[in-house]
N, C-alpha and C. Protein backbone atom coordinates (compact mmCIF):
# COMPACT_ATOMS: atom_id res chain seq x y z
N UNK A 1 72.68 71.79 70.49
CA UNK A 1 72.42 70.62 71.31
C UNK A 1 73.71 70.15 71.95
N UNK A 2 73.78 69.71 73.13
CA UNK A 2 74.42 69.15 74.00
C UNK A 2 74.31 67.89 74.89
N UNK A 3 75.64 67.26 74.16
CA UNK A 3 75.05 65.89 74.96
C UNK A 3 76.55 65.75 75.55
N UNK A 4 76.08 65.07 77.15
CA UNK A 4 77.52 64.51 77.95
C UNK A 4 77.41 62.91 77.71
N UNK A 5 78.71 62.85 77.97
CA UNK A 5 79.15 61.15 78.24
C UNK A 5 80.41 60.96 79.07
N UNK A 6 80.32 61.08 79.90
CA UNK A 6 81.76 60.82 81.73
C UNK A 6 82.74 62.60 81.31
N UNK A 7 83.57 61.38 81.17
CA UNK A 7 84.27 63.15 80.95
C UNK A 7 84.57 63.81 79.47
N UNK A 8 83.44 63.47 78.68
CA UNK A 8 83.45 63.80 77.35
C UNK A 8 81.89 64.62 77.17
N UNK A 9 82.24 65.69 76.33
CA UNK A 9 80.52 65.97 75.65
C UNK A 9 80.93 66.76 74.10
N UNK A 10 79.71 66.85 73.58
CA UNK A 10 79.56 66.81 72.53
C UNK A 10 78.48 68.18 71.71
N UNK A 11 78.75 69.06 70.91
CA UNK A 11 78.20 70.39 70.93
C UNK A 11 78.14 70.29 69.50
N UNK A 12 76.74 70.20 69.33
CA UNK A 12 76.75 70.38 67.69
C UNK A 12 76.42 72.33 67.52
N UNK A 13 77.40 72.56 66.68
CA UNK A 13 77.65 74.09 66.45
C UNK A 13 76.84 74.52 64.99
N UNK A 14 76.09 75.26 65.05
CA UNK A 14 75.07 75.63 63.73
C UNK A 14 75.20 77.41 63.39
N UNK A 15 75.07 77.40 62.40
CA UNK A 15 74.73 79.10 61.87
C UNK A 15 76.06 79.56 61.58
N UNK A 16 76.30 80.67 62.30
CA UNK A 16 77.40 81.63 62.10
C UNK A 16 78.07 82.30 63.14
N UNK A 17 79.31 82.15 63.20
CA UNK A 17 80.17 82.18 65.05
C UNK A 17 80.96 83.33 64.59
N UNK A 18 80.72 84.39 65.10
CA UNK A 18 81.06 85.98 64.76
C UNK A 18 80.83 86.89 66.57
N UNK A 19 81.39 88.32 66.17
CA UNK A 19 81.51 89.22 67.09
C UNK A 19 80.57 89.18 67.92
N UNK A 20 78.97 87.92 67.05
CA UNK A 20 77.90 89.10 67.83
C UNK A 20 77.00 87.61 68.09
N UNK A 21 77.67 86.64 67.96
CA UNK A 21 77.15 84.85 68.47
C UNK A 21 78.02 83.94 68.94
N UNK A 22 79.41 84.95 69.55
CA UNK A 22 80.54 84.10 69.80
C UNK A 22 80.26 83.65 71.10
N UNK A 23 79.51 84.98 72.03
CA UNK A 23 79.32 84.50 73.31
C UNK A 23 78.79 83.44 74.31
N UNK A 24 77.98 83.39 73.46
CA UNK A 24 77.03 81.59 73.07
C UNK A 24 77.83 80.65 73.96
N UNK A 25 78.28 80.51 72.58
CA UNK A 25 79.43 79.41 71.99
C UNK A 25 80.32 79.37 73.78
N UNK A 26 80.89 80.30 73.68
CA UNK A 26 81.98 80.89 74.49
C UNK A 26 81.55 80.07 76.20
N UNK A 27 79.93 80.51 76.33
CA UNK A 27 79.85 80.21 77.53
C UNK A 27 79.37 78.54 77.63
N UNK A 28 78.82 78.29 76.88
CA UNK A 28 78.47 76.56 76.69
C UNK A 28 79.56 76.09 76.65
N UNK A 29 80.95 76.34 75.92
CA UNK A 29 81.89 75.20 76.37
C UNK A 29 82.55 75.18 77.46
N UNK A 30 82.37 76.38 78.25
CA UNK A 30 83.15 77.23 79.20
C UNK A 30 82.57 76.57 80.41
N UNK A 31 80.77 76.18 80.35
CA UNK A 31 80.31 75.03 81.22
C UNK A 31 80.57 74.38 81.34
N UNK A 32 80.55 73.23 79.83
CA UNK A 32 81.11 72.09 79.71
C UNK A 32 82.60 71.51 80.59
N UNK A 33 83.45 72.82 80.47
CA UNK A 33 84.64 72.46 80.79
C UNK A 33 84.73 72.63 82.59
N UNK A 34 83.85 73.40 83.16
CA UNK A 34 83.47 73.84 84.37
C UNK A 34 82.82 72.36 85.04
N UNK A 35 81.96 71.71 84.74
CA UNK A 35 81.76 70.79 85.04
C UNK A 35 82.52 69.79 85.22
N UNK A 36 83.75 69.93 84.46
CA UNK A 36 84.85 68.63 84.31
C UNK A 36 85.12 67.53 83.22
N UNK A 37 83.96 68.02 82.18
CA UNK A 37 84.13 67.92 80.90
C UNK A 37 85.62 68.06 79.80
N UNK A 38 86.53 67.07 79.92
CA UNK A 38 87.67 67.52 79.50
C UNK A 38 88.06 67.48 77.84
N UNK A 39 87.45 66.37 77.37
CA UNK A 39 87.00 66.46 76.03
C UNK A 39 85.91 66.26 75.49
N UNK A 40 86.21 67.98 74.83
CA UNK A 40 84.98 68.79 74.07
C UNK A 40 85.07 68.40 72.56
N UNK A 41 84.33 67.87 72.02
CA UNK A 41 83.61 67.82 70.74
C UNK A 41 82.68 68.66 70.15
N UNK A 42 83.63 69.40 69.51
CA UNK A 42 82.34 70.42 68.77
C UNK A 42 82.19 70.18 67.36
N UNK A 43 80.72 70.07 66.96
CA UNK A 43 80.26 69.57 65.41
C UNK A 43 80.14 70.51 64.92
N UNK A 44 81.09 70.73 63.65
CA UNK A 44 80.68 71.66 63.07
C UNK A 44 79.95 72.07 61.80
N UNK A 45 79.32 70.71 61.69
CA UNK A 45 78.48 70.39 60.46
C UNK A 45 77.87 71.51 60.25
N UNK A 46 77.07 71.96 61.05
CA UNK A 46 76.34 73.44 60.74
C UNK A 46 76.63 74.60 60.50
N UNK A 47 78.07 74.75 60.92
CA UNK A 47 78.53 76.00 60.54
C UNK A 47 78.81 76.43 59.65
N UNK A 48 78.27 77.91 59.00
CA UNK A 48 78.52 78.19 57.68
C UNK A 48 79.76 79.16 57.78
N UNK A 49 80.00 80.25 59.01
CA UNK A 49 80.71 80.69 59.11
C UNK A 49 81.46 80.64 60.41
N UNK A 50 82.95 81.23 60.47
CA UNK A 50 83.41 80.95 61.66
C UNK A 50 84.71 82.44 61.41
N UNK A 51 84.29 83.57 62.36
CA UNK A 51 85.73 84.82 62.38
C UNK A 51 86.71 84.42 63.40
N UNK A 52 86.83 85.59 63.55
CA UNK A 52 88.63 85.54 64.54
C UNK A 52 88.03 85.58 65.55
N UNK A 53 86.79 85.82 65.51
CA UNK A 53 86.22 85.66 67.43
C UNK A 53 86.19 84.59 67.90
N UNK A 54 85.18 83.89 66.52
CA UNK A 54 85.08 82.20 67.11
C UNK A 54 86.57 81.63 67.48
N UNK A 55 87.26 81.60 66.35
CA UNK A 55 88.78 80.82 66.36
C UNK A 55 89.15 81.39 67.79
N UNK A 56 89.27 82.42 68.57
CA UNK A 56 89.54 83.07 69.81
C UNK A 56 89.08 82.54 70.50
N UNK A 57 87.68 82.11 70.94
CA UNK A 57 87.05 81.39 72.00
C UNK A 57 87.26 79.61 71.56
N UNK A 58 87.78 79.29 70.73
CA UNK A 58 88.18 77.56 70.58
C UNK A 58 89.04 77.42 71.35
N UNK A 59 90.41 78.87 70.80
CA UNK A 59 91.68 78.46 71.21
C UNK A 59 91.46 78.42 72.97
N UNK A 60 90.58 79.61 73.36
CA UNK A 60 90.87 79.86 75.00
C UNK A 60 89.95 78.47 75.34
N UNK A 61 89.21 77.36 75.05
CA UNK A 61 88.52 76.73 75.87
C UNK A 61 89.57 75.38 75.95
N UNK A 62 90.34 75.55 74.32
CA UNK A 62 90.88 74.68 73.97
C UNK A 62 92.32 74.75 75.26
N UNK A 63 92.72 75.36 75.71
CA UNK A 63 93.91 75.86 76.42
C UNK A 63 93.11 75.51 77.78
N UNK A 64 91.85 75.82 78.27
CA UNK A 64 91.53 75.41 79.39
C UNK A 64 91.04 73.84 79.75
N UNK A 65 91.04 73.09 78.54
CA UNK A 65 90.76 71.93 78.91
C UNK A 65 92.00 71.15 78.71
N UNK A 66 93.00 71.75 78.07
CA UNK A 66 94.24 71.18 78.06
C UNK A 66 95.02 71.47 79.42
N UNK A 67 94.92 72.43 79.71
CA UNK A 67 95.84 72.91 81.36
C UNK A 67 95.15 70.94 82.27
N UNK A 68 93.54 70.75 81.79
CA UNK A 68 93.58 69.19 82.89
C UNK A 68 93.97 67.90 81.90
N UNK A 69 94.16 68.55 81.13
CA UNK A 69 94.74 66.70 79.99
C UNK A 69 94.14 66.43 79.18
N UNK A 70 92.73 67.62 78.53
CA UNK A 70 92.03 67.34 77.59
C UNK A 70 91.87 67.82 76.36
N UNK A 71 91.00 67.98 75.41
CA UNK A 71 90.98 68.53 74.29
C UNK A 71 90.25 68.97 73.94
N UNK A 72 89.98 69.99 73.17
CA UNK A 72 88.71 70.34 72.07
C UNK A 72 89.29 69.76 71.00
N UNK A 73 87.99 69.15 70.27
CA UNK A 73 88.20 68.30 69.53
C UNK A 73 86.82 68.53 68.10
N UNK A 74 87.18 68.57 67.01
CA UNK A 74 86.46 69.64 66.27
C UNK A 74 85.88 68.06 65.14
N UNK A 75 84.83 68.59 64.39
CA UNK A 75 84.50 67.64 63.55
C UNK A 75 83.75 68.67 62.35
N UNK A 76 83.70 67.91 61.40
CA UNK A 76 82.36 68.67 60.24
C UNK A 76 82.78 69.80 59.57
N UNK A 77 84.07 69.96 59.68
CA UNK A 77 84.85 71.30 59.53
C UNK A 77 85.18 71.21 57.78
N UNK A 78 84.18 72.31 57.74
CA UNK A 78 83.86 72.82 56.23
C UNK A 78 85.44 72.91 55.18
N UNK A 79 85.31 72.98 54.00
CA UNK A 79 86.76 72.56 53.17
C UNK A 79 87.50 74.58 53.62
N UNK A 80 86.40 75.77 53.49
CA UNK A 80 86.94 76.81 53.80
C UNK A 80 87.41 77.36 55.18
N UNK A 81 86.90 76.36 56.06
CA UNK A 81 87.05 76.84 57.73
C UNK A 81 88.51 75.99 57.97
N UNK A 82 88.70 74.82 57.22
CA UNK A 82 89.97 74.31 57.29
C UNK A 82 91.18 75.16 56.77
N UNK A 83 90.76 75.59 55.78
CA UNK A 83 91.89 76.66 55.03
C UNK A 83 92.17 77.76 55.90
N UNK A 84 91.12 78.50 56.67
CA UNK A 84 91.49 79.36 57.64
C UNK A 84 92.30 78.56 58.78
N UNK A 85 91.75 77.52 59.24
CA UNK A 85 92.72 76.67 60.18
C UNK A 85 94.18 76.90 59.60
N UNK A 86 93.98 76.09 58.81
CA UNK A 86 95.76 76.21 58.34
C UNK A 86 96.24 77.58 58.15
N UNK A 87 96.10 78.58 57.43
CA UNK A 87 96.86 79.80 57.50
C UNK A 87 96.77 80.69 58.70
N UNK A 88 96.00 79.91 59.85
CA UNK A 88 95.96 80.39 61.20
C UNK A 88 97.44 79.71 61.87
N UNK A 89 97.93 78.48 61.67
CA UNK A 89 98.34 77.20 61.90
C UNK A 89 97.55 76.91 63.15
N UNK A 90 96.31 77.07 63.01
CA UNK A 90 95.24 76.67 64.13
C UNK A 90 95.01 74.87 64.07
N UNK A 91 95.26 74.47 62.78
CA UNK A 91 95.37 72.94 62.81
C UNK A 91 96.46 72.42 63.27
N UNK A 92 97.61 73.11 63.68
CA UNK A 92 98.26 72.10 64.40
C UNK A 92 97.79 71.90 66.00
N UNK A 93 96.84 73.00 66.67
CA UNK A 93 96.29 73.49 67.85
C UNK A 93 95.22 72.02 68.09
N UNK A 94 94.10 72.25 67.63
CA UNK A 94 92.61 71.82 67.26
C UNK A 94 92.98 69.95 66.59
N UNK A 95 92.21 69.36 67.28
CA UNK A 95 92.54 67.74 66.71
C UNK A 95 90.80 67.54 65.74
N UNK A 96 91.24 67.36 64.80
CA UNK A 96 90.14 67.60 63.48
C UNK A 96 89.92 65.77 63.57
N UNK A 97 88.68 65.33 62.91
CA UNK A 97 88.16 64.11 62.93
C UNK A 97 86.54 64.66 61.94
N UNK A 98 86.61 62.96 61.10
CA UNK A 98 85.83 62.90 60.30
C UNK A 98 84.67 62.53 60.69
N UNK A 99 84.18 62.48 61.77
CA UNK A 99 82.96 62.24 62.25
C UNK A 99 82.93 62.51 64.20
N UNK A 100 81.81 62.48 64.99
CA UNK A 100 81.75 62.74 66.42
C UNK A 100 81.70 61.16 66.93
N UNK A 101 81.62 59.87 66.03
CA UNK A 101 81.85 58.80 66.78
C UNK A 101 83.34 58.79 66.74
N UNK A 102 84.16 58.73 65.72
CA UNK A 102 85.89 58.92 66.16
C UNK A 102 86.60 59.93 66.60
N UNK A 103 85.40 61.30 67.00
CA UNK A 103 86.76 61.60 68.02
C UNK A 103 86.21 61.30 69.28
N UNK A 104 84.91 60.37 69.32
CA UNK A 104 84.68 60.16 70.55
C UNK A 104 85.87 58.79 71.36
N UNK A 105 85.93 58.47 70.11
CA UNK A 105 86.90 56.90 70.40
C UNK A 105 88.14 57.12 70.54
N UNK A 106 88.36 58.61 70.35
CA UNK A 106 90.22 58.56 70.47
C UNK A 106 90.55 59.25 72.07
């Protein structure tokens, strides 16, 4: 599901983000950001898993909404998808938040 709000929207992310469901992912934020959507919120409450594909398509959407001043901005992020963050040092990349109303507010 996808919801906009001005130059913000919001992507609740479910299942498993791998070699073979990254593309999905890949092209929905790739809209989002096409539209002028500059910060992306993706929920990741649902996700059970996340490979080097997914982390690959964060970083590239994350880099294209930053080139206009914006962010991907991640939420729901499981205690094991964080641990990959960090030994990625993908958390210093990715702005993490405990819910989609505060990183809507920052």
């Amino acid at each position: 599901m996808v919801r906009r709000d001005g130059a913000s929207a919001v992507v609740e992310v479910a299942g498993e983000i791998d070699v073979h469901t990254v593309g999905e992912l890949r092209t929905i934020l790739t809209a989002l950001a096409d539209e002028g959507r500059v910060h992306i919120v993706a929920d990741f409450t649902g996700v059970r898993f996340c490979d080097a594909a997914g982390l690959g398509a964060l970083v590239g959407v994350n880099n294209r909404v930053a080139g206009d001043g914006g962010s991907l901005r991640l939420t729901g992020v499981r205690p094991a998808q964080r641990r990959i963050l960090q030994i990625t040092r993908l958390d210093h990349l990715f702005q993490r938040y405990d819910s989609v109303d505060d990183a809507l507010a920052r």
